[in-house]
Protein backbone atom coordinates (compact mmCIF):
# COMPACT_ATOMS: atom_id res chain seq x y z
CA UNK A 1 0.00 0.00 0.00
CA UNK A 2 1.32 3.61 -0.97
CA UNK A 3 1.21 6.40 1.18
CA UNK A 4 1.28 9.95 -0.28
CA UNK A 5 4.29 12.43 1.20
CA UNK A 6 0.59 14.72 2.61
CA UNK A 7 -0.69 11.19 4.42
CA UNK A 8 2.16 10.88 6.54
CA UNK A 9 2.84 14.58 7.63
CA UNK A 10 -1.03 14.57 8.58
CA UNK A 11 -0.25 11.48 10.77
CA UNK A 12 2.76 12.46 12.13
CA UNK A 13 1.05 16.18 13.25
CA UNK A 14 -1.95 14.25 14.79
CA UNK A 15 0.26 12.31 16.90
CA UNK A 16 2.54 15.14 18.26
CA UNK A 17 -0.98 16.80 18.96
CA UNK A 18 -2.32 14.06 21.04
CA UNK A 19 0.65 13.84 22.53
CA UNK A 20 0.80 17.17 23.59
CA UNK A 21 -0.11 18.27 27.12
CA UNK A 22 -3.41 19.54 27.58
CA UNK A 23 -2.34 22.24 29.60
CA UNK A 24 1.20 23.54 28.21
CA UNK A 25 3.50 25.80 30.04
CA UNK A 26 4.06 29.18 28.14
CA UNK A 27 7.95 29.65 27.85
CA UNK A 28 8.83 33.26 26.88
CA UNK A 29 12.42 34.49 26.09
CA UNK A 30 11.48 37.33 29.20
CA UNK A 31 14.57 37.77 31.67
CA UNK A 32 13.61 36.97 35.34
CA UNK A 33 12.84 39.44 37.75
CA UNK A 34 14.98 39.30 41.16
CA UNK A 35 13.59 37.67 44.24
CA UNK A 36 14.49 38.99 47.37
CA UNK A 37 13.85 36.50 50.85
CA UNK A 38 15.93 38.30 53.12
CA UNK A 39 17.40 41.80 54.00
CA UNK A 40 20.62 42.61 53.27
CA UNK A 41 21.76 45.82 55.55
CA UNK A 42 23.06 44.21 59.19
CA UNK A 43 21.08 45.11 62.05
CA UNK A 44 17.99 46.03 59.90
CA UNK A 45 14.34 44.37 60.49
CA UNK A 46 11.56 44.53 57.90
CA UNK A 47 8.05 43.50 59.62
CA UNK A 48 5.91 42.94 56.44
CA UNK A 49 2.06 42.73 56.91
CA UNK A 50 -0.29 41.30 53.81
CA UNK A 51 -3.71 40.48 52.37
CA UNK A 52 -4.72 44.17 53.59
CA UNK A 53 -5.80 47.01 53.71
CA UNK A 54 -8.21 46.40 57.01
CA UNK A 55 -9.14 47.82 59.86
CA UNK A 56 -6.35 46.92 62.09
CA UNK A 57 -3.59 48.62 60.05
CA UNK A 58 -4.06 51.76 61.76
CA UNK A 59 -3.23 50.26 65.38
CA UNK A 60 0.13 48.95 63.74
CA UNK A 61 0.69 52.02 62.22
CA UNK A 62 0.53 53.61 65.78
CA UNK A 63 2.55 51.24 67.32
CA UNK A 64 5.14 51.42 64.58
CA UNK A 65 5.33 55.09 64.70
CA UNK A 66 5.17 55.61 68.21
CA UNK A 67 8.53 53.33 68.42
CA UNK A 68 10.16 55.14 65.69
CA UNK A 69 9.46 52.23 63.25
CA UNK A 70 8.18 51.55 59.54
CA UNK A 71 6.35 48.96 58.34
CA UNK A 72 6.19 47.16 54.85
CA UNK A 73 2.49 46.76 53.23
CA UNK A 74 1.45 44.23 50.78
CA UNK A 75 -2.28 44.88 50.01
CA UNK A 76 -4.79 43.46 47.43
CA UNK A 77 -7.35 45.49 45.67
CA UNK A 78 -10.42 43.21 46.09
CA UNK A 79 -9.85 40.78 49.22
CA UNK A 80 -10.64 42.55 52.54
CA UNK A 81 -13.40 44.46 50.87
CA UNK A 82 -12.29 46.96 48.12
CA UNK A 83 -9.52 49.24 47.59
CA UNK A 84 -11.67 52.01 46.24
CA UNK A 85 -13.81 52.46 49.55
CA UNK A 86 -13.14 52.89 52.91
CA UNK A 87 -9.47 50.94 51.90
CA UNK A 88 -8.77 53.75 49.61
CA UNK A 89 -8.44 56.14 53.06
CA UNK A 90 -6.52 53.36 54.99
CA UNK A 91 -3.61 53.10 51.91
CA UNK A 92 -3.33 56.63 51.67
CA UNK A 93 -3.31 57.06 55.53
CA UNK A 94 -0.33 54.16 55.51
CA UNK A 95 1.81 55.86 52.74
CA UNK A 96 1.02 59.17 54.20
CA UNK A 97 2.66 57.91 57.63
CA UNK A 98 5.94 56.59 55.56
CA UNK A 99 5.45 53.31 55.42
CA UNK A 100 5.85 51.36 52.18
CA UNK A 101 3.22 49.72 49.97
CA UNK A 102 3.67 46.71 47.71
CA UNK A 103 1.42 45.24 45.99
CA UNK A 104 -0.02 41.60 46.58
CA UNK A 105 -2.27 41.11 43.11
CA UNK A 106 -5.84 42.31 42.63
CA UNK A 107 -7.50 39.42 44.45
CA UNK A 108 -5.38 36.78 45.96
CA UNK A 109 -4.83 34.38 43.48
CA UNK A 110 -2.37 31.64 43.66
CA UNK A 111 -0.12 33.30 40.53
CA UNK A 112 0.99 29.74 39.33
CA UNK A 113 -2.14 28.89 38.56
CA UNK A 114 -2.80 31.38 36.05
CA UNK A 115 -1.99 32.76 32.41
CA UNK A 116 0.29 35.38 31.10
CA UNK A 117 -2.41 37.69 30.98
CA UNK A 118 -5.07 36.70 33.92
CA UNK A 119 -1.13 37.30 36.01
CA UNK A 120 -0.61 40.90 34.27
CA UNK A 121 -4.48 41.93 35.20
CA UNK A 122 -3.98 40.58 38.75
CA UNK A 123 -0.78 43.03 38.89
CA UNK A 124 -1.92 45.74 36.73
CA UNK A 125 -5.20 46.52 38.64
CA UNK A 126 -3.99 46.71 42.01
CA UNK A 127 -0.96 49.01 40.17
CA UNK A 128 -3.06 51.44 38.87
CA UNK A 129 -5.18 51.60 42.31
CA UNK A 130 -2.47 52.24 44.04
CA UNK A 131 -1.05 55.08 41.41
CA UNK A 132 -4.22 56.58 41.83
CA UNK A 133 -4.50 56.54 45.23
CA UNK A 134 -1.31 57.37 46.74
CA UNK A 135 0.80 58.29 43.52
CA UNK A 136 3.24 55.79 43.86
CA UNK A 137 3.82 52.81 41.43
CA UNK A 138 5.00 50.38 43.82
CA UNK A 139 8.67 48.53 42.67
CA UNK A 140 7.47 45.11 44.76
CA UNK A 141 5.10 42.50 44.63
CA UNK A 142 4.38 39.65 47.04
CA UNK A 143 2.60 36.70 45.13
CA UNK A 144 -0.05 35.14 47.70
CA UNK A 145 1.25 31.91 49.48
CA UNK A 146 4.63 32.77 48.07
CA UNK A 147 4.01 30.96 45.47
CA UNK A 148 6.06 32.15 42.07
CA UNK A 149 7.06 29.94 39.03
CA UNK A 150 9.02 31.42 35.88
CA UNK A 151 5.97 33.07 34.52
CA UNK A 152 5.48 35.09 37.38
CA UNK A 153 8.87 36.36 37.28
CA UNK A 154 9.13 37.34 34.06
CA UNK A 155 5.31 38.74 34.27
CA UNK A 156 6.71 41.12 37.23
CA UNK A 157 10.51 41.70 35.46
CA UNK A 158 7.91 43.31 32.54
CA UNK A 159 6.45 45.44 35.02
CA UNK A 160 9.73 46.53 36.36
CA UNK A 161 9.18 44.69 39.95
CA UNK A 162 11.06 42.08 42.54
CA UNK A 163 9.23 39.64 44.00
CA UNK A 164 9.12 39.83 47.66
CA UNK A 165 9.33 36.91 50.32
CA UNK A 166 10.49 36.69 53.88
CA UNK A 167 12.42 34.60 55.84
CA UNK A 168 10.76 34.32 58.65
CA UNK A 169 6.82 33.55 59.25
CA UNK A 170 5.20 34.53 62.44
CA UNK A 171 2.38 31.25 61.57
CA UNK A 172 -0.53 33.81 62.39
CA UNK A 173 -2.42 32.88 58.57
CA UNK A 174 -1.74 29.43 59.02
CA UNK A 175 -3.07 28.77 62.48
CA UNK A 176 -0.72 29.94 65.20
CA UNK A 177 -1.89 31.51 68.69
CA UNK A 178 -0.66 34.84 68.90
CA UNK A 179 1.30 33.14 72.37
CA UNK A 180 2.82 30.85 69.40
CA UNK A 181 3.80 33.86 67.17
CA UNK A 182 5.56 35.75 70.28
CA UNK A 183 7.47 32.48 71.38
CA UNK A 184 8.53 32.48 67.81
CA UNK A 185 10.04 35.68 67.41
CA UNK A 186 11.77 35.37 70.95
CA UNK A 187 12.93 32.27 69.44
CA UNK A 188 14.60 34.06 66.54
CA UNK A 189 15.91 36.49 67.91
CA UNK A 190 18.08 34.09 70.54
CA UNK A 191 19.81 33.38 67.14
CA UNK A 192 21.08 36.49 66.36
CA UNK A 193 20.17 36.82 62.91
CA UNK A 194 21.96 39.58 60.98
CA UNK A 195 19.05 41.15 59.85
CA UNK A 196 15.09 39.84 59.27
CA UNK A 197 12.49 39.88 57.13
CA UNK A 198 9.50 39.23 58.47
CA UNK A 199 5.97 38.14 57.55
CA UNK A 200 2.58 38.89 59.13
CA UNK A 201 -0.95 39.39 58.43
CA UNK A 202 -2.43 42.88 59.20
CA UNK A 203 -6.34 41.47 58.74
CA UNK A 204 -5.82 39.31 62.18
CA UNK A 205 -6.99 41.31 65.07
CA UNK A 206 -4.31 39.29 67.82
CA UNK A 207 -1.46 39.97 65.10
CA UNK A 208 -2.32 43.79 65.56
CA UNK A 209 -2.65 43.97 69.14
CA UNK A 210 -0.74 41.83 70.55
CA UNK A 211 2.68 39.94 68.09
CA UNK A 212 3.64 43.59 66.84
CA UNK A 213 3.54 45.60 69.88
CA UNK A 214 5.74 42.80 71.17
CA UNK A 215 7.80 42.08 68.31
CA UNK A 216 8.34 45.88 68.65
CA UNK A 217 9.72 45.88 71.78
CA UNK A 218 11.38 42.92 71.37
CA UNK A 219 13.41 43.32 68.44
CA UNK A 220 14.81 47.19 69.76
CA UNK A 221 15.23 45.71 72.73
CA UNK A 222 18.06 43.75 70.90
CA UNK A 223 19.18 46.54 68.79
CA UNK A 224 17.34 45.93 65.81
CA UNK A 225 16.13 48.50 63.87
CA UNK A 226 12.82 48.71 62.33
CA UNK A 227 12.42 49.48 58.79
CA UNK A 228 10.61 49.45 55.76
CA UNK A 229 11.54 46.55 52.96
CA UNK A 230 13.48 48.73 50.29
CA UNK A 231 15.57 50.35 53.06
CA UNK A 232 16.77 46.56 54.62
CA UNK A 233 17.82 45.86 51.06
CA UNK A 234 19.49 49.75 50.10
CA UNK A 235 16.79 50.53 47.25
CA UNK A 236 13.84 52.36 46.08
CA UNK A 237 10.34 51.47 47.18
CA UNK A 238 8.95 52.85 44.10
CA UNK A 239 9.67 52.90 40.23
CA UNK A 240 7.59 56.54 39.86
CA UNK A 241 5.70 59.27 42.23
CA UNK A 242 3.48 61.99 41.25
CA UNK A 243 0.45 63.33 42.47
CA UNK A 244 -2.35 61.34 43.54
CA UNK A 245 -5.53 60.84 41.47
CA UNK A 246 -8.74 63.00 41.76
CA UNK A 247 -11.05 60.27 42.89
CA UNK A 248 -13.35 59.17 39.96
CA UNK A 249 -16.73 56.67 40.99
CA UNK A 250 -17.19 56.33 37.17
CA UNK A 251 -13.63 54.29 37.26
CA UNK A 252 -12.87 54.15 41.03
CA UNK A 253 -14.40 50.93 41.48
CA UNK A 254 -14.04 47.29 42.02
């Protein structure tokens, strides 16, 4: 039996398509952006809070300024309620007070999960929320769980950001007593770490009231000081700063 030259390539494409995944990995020819898990200026602490803005950032923000401290702020646009509303005033109100504001994607997504574009709107909306609200494009994103792949990288090297992780957890999103999170910290610091970067969760009432007045005290109590993110690592927060938006409800909303 003869088979024509056409035949054969037809076969041979059908079988590299079935044998294709169903779900294929896009590779792009994008560099990587940087990751950063730990501070890199001795003596320096960086107390991190995401999954804001809520209510209880403005008793950290107290206790933070009060000691002389700043604090490091990955929000969302659409988790705790949106950005647009009462949020809106509680970003501004952080920035305002120096403290520096990353972003943390629109709504929480696990980033891996996602496309090349559902990762850019995740970024992009929260961006532009927080351009228009404070004036600042931020230079750092936290992806939610800390979960990153290649994508994400090169989705955030496009937007001219680092990806931001810590290396130290406090446990309060995943279950710890805030007793747990202080006997954590006191554990740490018995180590004498040169510097730390620390994660916490600024939605959790006990986190607010109770781990970061301690941590506070506890970490100048050993000299540490207390700063924002980009200053542990000796760069800029932001990539731009102008003036802040003139609040629009036709576009101003989630």
């Amino acid at each position: 039996m003869k088979f024509s030259f056409a035949a054969i390539f037809a076969a041979a494409a059908a079988c590299l398509v079935s044998a294709a995944p169903s779900h294929p990995v896009e590779q792009r020819a994008t560099p990587l952006a940087k990751v950063y898990s730990s501070c890199t200026k001795n003596n320096t602490v960086a107390l991190t809070f995401d999954d804001g803005p809520w209510i209880y950032m403005y008793d950290i923000s107290k206790a933070l300024v009060a000691a002389g401290a700043k604090g490091t702020f990955f929000v969302n646009g659409n988790n705790y309620d949106c950005i647009y509303e009462d949020n809106g005033k509680r970003v501004k109100y952080l920035y305002d007070k120096g403290h520096q504001i990353g972003s943390h994607t629109w709504s929480h997504p696990d980033l891996t999960t996602l496309t090349w574009d559902q990762i850019h709107d995740q970024m992009w909306r929260v961006e532009q929320a927080l351009q228009r609200i404070t004036g600042a494009y931020p230079a750092f994103m936290r992806p939610p769980y800390g979960n990153y792949n290649d994508l994400v990288r090169q989705a955030s090297y496009v937007r001219g950001q680092a990806l931001a992780l810590w290396d130290f957890d406090s446990g309060d999103s995943i279950g710890a007593t805030w007793q747990e999170s202080e006997a954590s910290y006191k554990a740490l610091v018995n180590k004498h770490p040169k510097n730390i970067l620390a994660l916490n969760h600024e939605t959790l009432e006990t986190t607010a009231h109770k781990v970061v007045p301690y941590a506070i005290n506890l970490l100048q109590s050993k000299g540490y000081k207390l700063v924002t993110l980009a200053e542990c690592l000796g760069v800029e927060p932001y990539q731009s700063v102008q003036a802040p938006a003139t609040p629009d409800p036709s576009t101003w909303h989630c």
